[in-house]
C-alpha atoms as a PDB file:
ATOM      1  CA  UNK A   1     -87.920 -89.311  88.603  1.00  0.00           C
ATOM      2  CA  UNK A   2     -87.563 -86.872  85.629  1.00  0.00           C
ATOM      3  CA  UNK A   3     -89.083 -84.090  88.141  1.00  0.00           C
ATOM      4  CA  UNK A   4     -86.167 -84.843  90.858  1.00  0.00           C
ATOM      5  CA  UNK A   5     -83.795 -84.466  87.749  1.00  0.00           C
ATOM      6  CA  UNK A   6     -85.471 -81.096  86.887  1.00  0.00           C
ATOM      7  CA  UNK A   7     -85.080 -79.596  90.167  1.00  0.00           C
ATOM      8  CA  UNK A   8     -81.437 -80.850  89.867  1.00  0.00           C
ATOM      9  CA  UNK A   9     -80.733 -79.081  86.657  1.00  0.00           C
ATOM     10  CA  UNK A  10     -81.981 -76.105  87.170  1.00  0.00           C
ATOM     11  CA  UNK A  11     -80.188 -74.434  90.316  1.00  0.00           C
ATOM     12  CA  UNK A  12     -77.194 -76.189  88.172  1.00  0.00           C
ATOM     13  CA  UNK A  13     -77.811 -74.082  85.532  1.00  0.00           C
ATOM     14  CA  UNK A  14     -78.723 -70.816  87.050  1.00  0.00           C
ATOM     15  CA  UNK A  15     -75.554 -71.338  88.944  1.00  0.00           C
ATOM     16  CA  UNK A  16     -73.153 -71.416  85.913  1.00  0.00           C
ATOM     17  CA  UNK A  17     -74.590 -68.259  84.343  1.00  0.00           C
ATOM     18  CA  UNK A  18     -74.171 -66.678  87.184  1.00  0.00           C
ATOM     19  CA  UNK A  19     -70.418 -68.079  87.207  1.00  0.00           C
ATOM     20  CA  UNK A  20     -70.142 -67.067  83.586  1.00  0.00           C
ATOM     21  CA  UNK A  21     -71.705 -63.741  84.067  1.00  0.00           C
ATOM     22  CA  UNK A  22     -69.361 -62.458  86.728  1.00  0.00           C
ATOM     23  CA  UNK A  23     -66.192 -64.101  85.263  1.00  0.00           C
ATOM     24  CA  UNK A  24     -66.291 -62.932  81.635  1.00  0.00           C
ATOM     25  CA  UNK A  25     -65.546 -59.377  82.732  1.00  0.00           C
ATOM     26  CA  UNK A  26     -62.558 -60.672  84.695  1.00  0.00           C
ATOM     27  CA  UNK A  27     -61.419 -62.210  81.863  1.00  0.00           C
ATOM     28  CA  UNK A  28     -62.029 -59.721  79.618  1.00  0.00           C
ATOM     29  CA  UNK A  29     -60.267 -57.376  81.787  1.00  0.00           C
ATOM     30  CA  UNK A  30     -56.994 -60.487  81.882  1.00  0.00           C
ATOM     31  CA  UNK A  31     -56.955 -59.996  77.995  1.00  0.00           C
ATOM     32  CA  UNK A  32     -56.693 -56.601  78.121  1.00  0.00           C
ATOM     33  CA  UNK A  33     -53.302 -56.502  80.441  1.00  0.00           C
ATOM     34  CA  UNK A  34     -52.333 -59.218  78.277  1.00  0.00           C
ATOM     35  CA  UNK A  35     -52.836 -57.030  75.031  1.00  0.00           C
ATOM     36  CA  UNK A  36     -51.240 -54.208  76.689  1.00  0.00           C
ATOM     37  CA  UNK A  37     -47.790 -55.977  77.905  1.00  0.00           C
ATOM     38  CA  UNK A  38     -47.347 -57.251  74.450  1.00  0.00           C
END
């Protein structure tokens, strides 16, 4: 049971840093035209 929920969570998890990872410097990059029109 707790092994099945394991195997769950972790792809889960690798899978959202890897979201995170790729989209901060998109959104960092979103601030930075936003900075610069105002």
């Amino acid at each position: 049971m707790t092994m099945s929920i394991v195997f769950c969570e972790i792809p889960a998890v690798i899978l959202f840093l890897l979201l995170a990872h790729h989209s901060m410097p998109k959104g960092l990059a979103e601030n930075q035209r936003v900075i610069n029109m105002l």
